[in-house]
N, C-alpha and C. Protein backbone atom coordinates (compact mmCIF):
# COMPACT_ATOMS: atom_id res chain seq x y z
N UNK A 1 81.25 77.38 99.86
CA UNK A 1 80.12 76.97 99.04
C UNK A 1 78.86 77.72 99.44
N UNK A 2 78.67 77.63 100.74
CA UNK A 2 77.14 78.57 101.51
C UNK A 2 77.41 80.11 100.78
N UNK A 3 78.49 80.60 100.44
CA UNK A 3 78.79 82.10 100.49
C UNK A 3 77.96 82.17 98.67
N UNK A 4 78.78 81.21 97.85
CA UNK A 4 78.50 80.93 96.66
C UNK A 4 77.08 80.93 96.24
N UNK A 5 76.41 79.92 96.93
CA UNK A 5 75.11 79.66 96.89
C UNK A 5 74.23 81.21 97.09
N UNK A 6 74.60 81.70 98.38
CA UNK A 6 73.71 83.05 98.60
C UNK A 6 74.04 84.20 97.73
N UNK A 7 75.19 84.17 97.08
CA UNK A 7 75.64 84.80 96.30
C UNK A 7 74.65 84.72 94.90
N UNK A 8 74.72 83.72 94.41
CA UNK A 8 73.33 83.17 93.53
C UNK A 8 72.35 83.37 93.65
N UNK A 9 71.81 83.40 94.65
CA UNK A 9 70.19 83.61 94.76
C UNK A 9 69.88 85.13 95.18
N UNK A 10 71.20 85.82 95.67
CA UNK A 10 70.93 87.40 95.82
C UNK A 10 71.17 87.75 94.22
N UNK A 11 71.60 87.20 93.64
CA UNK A 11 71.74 87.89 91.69
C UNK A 11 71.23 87.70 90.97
N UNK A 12 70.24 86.41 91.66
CA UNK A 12 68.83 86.08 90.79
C UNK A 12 67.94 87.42 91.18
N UNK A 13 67.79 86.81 92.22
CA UNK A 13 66.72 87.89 93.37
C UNK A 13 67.08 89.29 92.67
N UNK A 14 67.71 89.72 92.25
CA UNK A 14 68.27 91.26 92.31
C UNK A 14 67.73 91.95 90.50
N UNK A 15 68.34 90.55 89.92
CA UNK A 15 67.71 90.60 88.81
C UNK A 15 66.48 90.41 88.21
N UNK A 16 66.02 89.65 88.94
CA UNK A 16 64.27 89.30 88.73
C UNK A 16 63.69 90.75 89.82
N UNK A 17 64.02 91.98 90.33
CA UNK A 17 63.39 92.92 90.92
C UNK A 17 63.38 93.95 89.52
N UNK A 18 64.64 94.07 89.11
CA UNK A 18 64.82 94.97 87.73
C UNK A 18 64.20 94.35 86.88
N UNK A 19 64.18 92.94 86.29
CA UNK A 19 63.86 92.96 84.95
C UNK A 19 61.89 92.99 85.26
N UNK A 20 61.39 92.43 86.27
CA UNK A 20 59.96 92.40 86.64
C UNK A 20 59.79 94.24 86.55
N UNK A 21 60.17 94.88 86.25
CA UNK A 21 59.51 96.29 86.50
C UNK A 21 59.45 96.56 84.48
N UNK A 22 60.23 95.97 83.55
CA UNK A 22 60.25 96.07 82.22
C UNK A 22 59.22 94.80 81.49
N UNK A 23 59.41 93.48 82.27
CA UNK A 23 58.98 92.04 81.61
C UNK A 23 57.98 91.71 82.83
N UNK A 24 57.18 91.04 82.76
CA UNK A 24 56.24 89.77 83.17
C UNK A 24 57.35 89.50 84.13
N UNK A 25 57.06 88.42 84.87
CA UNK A 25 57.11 87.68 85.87
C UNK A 25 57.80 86.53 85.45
N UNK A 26 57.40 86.09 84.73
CA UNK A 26 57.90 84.46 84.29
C UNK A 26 59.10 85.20 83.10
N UNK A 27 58.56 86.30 82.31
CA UNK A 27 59.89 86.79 81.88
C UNK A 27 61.10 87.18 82.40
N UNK A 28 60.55 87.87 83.36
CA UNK A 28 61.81 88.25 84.21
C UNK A 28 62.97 86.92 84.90
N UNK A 29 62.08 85.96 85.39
CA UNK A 29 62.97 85.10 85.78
C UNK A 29 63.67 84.32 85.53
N UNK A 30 63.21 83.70 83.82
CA UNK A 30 63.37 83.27 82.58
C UNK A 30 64.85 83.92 82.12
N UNK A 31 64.64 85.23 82.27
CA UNK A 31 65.91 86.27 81.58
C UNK A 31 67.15 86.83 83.12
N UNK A 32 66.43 86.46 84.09
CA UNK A 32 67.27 86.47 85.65
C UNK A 32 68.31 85.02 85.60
N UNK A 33 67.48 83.92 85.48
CA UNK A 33 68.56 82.90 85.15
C UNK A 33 69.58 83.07 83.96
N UNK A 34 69.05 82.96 82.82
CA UNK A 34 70.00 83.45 81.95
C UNK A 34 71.06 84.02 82.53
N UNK A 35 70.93 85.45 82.80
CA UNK A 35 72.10 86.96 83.40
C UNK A 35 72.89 85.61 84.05
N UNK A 36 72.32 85.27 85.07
CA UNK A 36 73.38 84.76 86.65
C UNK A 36 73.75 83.07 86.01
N UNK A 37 73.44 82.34 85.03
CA UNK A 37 74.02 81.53 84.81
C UNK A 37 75.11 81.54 83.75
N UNK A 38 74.84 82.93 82.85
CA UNK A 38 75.86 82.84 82.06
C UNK A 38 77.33 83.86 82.65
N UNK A 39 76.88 84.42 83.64
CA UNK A 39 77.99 85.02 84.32
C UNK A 39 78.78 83.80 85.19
N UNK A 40 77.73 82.62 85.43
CA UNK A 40 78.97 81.74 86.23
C UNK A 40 79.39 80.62 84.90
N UNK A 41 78.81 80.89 84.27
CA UNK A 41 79.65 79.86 82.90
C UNK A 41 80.78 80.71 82.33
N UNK A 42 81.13 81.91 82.57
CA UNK A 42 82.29 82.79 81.99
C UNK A 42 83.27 82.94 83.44
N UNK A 43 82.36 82.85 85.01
CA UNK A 43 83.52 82.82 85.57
C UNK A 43 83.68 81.67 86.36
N UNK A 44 83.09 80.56 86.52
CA UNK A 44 83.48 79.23 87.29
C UNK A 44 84.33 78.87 87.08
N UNK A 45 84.81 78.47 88.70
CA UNK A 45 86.38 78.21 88.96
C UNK A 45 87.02 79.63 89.19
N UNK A 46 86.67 80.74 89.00
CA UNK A 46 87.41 81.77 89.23
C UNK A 46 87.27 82.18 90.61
N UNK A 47 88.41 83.08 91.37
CA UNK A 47 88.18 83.88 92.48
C UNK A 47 88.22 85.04 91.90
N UNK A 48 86.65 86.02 92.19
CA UNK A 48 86.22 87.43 91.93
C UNK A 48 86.47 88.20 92.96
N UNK A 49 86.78 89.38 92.54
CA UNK A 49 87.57 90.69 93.79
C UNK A 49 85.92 91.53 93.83
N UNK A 50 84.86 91.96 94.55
CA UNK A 50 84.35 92.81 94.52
C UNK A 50 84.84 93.76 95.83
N UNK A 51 84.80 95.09 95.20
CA UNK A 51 85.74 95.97 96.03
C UNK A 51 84.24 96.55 96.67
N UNK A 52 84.58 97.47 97.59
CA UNK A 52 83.94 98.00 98.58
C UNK A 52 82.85 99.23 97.87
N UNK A 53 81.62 99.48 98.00
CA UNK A 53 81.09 100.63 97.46
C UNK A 53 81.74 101.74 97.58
N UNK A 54 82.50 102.09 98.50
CA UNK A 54 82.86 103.48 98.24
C UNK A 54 83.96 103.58 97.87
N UNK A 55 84.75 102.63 97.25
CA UNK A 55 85.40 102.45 96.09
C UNK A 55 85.27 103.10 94.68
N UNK A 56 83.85 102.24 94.66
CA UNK A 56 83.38 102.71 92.91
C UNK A 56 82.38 104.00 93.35
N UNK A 57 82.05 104.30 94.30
CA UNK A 57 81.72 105.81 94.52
C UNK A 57 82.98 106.95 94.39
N UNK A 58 84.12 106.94 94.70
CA UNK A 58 84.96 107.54 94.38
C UNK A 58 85.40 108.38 92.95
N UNK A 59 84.69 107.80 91.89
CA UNK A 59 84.44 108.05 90.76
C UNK A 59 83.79 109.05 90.38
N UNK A 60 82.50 109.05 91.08
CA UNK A 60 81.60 109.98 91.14
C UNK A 60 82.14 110.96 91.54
N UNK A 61 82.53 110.87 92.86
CA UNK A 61 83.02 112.29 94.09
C UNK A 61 83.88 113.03 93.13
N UNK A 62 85.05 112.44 92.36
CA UNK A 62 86.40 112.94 91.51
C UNK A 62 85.40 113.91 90.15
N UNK A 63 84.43 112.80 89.84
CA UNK A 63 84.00 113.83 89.21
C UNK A 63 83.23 115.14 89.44
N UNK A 64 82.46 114.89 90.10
CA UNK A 64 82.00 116.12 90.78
C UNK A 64 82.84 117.26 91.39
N UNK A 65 83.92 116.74 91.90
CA UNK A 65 85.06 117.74 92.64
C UNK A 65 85.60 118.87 91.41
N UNK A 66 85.62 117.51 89.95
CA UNK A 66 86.18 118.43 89.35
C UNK A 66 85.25 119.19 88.37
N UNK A 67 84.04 119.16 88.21
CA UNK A 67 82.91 120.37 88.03
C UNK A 67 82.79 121.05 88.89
N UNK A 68 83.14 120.75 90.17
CA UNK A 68 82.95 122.16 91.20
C UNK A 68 83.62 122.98 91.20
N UNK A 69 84.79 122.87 90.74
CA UNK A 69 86.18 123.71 90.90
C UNK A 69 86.23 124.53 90.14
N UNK A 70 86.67 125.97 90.44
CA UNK A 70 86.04 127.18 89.60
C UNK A 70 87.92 127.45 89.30
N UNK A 71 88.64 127.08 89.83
CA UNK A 71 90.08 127.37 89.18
C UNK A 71 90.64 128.48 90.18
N UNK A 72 90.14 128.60 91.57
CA UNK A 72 90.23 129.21 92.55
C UNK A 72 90.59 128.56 93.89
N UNK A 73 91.52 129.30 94.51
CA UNK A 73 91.97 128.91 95.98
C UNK A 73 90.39 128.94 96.69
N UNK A 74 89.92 129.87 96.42
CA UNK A 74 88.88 129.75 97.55
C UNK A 74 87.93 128.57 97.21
N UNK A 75 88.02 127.68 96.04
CA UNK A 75 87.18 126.90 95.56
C UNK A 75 88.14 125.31 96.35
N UNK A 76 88.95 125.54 96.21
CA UNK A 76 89.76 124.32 96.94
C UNK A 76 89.73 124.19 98.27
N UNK A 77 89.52 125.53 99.00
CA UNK A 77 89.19 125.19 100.36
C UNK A 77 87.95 125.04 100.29
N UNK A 78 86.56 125.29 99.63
CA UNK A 78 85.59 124.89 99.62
C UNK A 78 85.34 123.43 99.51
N UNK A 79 86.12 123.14 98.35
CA UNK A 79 86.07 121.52 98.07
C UNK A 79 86.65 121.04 99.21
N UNK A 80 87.30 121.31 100.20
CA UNK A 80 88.27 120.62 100.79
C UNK A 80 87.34 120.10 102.01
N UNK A 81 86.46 121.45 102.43
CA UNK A 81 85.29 121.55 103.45
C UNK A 81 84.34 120.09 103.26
N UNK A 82 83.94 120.85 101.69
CA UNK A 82 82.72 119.40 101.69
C UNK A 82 82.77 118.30 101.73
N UNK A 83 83.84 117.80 101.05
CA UNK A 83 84.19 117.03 100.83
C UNK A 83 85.27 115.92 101.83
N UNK A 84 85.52 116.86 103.08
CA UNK A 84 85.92 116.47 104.34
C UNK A 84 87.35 115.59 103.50
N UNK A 85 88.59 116.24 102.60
CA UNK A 85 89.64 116.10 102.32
C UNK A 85 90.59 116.98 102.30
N UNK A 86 91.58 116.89 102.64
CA UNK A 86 93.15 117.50 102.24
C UNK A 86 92.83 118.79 101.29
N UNK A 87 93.16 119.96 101.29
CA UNK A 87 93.58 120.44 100.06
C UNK A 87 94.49 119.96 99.04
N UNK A 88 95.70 119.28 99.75
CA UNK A 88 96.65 118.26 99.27
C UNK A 88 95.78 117.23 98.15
N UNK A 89 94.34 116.69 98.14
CA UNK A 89 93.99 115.60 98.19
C UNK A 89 92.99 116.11 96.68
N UNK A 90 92.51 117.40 97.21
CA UNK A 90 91.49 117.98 96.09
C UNK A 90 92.56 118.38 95.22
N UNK A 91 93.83 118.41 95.25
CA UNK A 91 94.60 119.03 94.31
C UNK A 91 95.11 117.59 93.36
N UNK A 92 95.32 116.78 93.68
CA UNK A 92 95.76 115.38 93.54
C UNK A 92 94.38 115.35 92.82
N UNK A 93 93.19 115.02 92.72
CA UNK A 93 91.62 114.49 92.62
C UNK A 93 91.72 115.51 90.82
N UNK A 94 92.59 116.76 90.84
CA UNK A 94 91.87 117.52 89.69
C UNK A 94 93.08 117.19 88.63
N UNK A 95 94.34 117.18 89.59
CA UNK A 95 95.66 116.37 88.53
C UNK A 95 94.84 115.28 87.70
N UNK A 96 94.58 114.15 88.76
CA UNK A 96 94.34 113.25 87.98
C UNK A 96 92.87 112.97 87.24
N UNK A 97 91.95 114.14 87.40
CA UNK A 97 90.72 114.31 86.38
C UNK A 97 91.20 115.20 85.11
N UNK A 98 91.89 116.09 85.41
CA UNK A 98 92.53 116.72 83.93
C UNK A 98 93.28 115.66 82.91
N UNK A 99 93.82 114.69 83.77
CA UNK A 99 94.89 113.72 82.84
C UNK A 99 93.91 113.00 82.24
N UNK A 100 92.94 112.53 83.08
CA UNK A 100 91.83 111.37 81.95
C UNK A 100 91.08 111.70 81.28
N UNK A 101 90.62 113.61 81.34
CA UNK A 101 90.28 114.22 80.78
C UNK A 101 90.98 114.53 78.94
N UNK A 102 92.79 114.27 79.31
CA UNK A 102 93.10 114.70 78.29
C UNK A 102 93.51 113.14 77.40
N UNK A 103 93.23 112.15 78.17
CA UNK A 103 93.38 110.95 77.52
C UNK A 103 92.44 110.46 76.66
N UNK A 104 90.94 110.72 77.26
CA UNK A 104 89.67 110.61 76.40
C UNK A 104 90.08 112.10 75.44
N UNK A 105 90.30 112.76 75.18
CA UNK A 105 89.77 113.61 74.38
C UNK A 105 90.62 112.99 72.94
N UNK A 106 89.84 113.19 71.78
CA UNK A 106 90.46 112.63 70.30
C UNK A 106 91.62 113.59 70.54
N UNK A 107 92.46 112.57 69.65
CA UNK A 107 93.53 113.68 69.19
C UNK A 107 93.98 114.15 67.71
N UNK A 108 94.24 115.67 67.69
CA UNK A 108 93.87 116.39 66.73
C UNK A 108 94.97 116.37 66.00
């Protein structure tokens, strides 16, 4: 319940910092309750998974890996450098950015 509670008042708090930089003060907090009460009226009673930031940073990195990549060995050991991974790993990272690449694209 303590975890719950602080959990609440960090998503108020978090939201009344963003919306106070667009709305008033009393707007912001007005529209902060709203956000965090209608997110626990859609999930109360539920157990929520939030995964680790560098989780959903991983997204980023994949993408970037695969704008860096010039279609060259020497670009894979580069990536491999910066990126402190496998060549094994940057090769795996562009497999699977070409595939979602070719999943979003319409088909003709």
């Amino acid at each position: 319940m303590r975890k719950t509670t602080e959990f609440i008042d960090l998503s108020r708090t978090v939201c009344i910092d963003v919306l106070s930089t667009l709305l008033g003060e009393e707007e912001a907090e007005a529209a902060a309750d709203d956000i965090v009460y209608g997110i626990i009226g859609l999930y109360a009673g539920s157990q929520i998974y939030v995964s680790k930031l560098d989780s959903l940073d991983r997204g980023s990195r994949d993408r970037q890996i695969a704008a860096e990549y010039d279609g060259t060995t020497v670009s894979i050991e580069r990536l491999s450098k910066k990126w402190n991974l496998s060549e094994v790993r940057i090769y795996a990272i562009l497999r699977k950015m070409r595939s979602l690449s070719r999943q979003a694209a319409p088909a003709q």
